[in-house]
Protein backbone atom coordinates (compact mmCIF):
# COMPACT_ATOMS: atom_id res chain seq x y z
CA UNK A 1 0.00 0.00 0.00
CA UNK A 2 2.52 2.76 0.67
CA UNK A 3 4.95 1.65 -2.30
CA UNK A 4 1.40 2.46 -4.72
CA UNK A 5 0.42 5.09 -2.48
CA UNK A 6 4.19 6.79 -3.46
CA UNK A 7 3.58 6.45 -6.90
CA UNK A 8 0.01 7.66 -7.06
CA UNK A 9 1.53 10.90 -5.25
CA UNK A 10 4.16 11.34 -8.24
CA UNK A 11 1.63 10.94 -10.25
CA UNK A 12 -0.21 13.77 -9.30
CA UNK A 13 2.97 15.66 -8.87
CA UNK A 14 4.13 15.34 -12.57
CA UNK A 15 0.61 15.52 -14.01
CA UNK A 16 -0.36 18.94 -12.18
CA UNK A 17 2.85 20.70 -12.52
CA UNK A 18 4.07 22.08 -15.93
CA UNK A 19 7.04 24.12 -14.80
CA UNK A 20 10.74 23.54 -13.93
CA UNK A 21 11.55 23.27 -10.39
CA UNK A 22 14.20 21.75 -7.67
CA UNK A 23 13.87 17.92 -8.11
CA UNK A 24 13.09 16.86 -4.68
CA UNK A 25 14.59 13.26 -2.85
CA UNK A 26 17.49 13.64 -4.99
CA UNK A 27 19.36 11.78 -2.31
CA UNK A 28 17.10 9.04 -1.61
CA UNK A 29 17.22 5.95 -2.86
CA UNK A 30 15.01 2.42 -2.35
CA UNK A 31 15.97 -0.73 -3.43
CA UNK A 32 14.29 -4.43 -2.59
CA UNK A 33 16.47 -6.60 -0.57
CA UNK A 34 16.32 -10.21 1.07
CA UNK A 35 16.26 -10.10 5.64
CA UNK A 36 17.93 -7.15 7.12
CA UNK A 37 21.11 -8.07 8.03
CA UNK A 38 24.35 -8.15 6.36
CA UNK A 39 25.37 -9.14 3.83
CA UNK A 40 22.45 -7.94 2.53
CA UNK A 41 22.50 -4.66 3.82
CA UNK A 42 25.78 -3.27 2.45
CA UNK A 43 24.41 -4.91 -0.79
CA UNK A 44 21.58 -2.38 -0.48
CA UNK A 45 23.59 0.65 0.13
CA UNK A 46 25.58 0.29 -2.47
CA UNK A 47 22.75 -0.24 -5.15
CA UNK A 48 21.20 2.71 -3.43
CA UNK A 49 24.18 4.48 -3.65
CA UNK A 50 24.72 3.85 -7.53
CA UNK A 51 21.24 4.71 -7.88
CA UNK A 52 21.39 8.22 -6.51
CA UNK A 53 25.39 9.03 -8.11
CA UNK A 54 23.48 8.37 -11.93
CA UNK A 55 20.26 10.17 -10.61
CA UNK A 56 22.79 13.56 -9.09
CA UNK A 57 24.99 13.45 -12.63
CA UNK A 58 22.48 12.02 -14.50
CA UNK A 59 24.34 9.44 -16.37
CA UNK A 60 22.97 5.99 -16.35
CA UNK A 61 25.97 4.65 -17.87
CA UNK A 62 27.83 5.25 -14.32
CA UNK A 63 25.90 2.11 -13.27
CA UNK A 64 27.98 -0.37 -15.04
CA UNK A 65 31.13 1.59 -14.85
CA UNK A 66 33.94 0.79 -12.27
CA UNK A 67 34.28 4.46 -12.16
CA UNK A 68 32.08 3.98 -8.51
CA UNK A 69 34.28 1.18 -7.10
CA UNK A 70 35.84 3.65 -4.82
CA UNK A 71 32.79 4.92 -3.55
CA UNK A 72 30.78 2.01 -3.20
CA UNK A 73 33.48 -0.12 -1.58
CA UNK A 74 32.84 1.19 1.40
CA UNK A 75 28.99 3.25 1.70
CA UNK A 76 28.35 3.02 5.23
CA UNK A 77 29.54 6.48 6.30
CA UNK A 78 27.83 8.22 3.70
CA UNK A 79 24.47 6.96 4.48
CA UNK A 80 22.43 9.02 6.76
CA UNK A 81 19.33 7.45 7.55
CA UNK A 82 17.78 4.32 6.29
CA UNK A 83 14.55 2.02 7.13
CA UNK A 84 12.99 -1.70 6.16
CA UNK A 85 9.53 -2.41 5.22
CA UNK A 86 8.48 -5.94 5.08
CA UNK A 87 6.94 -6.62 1.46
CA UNK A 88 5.38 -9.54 2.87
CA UNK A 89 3.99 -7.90 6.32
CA UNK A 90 0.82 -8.83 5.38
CA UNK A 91 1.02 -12.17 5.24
CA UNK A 92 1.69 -14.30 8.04
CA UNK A 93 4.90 -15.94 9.08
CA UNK A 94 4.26 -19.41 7.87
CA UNK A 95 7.98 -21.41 7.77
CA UNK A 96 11.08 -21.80 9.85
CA UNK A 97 12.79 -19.22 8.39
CA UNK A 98 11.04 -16.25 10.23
CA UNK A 99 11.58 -12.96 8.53
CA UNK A 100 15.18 -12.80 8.48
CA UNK A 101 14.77 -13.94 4.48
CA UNK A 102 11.94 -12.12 3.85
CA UNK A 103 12.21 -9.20 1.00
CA UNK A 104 12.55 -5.87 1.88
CA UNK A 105 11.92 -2.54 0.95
CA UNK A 106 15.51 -0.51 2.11
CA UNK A 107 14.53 2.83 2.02
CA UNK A 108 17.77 4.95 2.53
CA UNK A 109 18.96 9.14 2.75
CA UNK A 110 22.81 9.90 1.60
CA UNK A 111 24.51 13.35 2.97
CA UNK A 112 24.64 15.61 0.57
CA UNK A 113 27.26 17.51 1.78
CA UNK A 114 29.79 14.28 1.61
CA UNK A 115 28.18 12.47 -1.12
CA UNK A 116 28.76 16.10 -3.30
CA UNK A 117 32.28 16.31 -1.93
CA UNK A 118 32.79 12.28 -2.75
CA UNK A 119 31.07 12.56 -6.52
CA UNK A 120 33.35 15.31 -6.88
CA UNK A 121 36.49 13.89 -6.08
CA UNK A 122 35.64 11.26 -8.73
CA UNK A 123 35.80 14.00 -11.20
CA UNK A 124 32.15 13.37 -12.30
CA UNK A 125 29.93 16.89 -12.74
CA UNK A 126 26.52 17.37 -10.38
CA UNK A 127 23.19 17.64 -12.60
CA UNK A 128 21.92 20.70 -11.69
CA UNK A 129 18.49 19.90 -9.33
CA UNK A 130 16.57 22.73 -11.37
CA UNK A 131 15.47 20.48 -14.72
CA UNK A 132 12.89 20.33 -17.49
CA UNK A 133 9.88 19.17 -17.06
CA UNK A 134 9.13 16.39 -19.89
CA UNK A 135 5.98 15.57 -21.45
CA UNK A 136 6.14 11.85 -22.40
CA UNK A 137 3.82 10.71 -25.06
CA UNK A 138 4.27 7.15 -25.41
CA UNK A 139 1.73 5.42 -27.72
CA UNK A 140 1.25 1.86 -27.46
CA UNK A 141 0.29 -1.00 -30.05
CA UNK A 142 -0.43 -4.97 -28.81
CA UNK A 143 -1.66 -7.41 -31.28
CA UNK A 144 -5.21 -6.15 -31.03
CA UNK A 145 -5.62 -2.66 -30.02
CA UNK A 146 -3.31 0.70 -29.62
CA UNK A 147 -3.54 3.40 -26.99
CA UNK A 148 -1.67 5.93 -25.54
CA UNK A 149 0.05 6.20 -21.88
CA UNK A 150 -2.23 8.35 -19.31
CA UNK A 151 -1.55 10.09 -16.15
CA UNK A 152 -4.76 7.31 -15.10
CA UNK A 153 -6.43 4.86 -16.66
CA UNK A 154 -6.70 1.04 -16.71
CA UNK A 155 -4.93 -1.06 -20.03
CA UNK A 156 -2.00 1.45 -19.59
CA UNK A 157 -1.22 0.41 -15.94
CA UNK A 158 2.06 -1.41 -16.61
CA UNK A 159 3.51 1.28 -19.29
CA UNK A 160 2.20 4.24 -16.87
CA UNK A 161 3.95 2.19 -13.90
CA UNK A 162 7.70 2.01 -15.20
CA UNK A 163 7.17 5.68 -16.27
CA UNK A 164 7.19 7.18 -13.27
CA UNK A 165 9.26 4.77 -11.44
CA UNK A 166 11.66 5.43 -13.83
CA UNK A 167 11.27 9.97 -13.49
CA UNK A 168 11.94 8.67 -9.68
CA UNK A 169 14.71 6.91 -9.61
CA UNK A 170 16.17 9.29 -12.57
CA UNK A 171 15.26 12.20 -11.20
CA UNK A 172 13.12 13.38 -14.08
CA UNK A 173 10.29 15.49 -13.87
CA UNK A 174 7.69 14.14 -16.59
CA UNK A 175 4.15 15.54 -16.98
CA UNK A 176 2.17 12.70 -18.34
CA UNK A 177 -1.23 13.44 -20.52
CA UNK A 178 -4.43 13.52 -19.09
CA UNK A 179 -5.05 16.82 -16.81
CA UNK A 180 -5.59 19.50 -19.49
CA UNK A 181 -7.40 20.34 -21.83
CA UNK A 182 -6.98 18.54 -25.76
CA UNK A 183 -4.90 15.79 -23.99
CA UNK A 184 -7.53 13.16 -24.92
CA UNK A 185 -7.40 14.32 -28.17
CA UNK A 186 -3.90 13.23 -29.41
CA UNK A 187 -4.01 9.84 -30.64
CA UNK A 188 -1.86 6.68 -30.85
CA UNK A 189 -1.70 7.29 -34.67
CA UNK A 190 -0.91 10.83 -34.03
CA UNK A 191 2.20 10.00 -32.22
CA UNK A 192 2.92 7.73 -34.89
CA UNK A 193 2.82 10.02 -37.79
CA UNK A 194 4.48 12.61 -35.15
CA UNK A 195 2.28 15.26 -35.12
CA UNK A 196 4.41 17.47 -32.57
CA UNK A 197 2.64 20.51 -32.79
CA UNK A 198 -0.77 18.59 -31.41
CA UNK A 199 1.27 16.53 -29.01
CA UNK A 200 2.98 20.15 -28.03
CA UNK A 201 -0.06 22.34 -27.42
CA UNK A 202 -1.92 19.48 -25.15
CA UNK A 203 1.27 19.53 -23.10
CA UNK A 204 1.34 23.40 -22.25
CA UNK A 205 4.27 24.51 -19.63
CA UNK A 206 6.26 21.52 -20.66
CA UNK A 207 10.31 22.23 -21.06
CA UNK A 208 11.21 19.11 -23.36
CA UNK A 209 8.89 16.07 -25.18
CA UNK A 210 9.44 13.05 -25.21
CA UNK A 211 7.59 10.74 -27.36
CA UNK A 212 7.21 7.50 -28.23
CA UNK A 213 5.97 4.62 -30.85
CA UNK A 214 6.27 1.21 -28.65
CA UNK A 215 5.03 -1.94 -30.68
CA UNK A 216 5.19 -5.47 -30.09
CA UNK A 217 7.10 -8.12 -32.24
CA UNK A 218 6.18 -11.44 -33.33
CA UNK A 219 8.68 -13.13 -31.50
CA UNK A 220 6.79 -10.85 -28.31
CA UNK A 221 9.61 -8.53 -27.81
CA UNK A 222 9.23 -4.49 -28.29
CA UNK A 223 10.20 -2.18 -30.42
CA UNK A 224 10.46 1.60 -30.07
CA UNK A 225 11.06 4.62 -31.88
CA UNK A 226 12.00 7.62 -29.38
CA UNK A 227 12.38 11.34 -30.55
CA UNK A 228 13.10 14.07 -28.20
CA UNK A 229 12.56 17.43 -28.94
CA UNK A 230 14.65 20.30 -26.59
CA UNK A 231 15.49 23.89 -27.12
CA UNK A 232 14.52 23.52 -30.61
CA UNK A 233 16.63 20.90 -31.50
CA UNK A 234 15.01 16.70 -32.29
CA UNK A 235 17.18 13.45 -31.46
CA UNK A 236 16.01 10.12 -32.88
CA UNK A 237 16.53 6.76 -31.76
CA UNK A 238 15.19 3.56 -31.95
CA UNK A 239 15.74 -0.01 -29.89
CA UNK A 240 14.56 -3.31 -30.70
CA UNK A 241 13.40 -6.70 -29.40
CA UNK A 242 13.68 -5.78 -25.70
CA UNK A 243 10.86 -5.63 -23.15
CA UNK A 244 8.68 -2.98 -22.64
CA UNK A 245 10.04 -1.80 -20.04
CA UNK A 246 13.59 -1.53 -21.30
CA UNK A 247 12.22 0.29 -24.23
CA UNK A 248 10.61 3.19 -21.65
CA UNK A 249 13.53 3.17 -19.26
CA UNK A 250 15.69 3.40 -22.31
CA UNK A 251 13.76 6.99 -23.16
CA UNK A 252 13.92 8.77 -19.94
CA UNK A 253 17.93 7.75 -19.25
CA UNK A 254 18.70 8.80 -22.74
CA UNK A 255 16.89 12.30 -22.21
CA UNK A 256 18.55 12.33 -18.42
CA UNK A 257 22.01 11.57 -20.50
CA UNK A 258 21.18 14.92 -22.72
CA UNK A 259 19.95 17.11 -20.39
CA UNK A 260 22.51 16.74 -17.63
CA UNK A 261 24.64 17.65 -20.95
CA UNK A 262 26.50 14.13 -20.77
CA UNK A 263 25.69 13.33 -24.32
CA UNK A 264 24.38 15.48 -27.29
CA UNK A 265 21.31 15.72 -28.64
């Protein structure tokens, strides 16, 4: 309940407000992790850790890079808070094991002062926390019907789900369609045949746009076709026979990657 309670709030969040502003929990990370005790804890700092390094620089490719083995060797002292949630607390105990190896939510908080002092030692370059706000139209076509990705709705759960857990854990700001006015009106075929300037005036207050053509493969893999569209300028990109939600995740980090001015557009 609080996990979709969390992203029901960012929901809201990125769907009311169509203006640049501080990204908030920049320093907070949560990860899923078996028991609470070591090993498993260290293992969750440092995911945590990685997590919120790409999220402050904005460059996703830090997460397979050994660029961070300094700093995650040894993430103790940088965390400042951190809590469990049981994923399972609603069931009953019902084994031998107890809950030592049941899954957890870790829910952590870095200092910023060190961790800014630590990412720059590394020589990488902080993301500034003011960013664009990015309207993300993602249209989507299954075997027997197409739609496109709401703020709410019902067939769109999954898509609208790695969405805005990916703005989280990115530290995007995205305003999904569905609160104003004309947003109903912009079809799957009209992000198809990318009709920007419909897409752009049902998305008023928006920095950046994002969208997206997501259609499934025989084989039932995905394929995409992203263009992004900032300070006047368009990248295109496509990626092939991945899941879905590799495709979406792929479009956020790769607009993260230009705006943080790590890659070009």
């Amino acid at each position: 309940m609080h996990r979709s309670l969390l992203l029901l709030s960012l929901l809201v969040l990125v769907s009311a407000k169509a203006y640049a502003e501080p990204v908030r929990n920049l320093y907070n990370a949560e990860v899923t992790v078996t028991g609470t005790e070591e090993p498993e804890r260290t293992r969750g700092f440092r995911m945590g850790l990685t997590d919120v390094v790409v999220k402050l620089t904005g460059d996703v490719r830090l997460a397979e890079s050994e660029k961070l083995a300094p700093l995650l060797e040894k993430p103790h002292p940088l965390v400042e808070h951190f809590e469990y949630e049981d994923r399972m607390k609603s069931i009953p105990v019902h084994d031998e094991q107890g809950t030592r190896e049941r899954p957890h939510f870790l829910r952590m908080r870095f200092n910023a002062a060190e961790l800014d002092k630590a990412v720059a030692q590394l020589g990488l370059t902080k993301w500034a926390d003011d960013r664009p706000v990015l309207a993300v139209w993602l249209g989507v076509k299954t075997v027997v019907k197409s739609f496109v990705v709401m703020a709410s709705g019902g067939e769109d759960y999954g898509q609208r789900i790695v969405i805005t857990e990916a703005s989280q854990r990115r530290g995007v700001p995205i305003l999904l369609p569905g609160t104003q006015a004309g947003d109903q009106a912009v079809t799957f075929a009209d992000i198809a045949a990318d009709k920007f300037e419909k897409m752009k005036d049902a998305s008023k207050g928006a920095d950046a746009w994002l969208s997206g053509e997501l259609s499934i493969t025989e084989s039932g893999y995905w394929d995409i076709t992203w263009r992004l569209r900032w300070k006047d300028q368009q990248r295109v990109w496509t990626k092939q026979g991945v899941s879905f939600d590799v495709a979406i995740k792929d479009g956020l980090e790769t607009a993260a990657l230009i705006f943080s001015g790590n890659a070009a557009m």
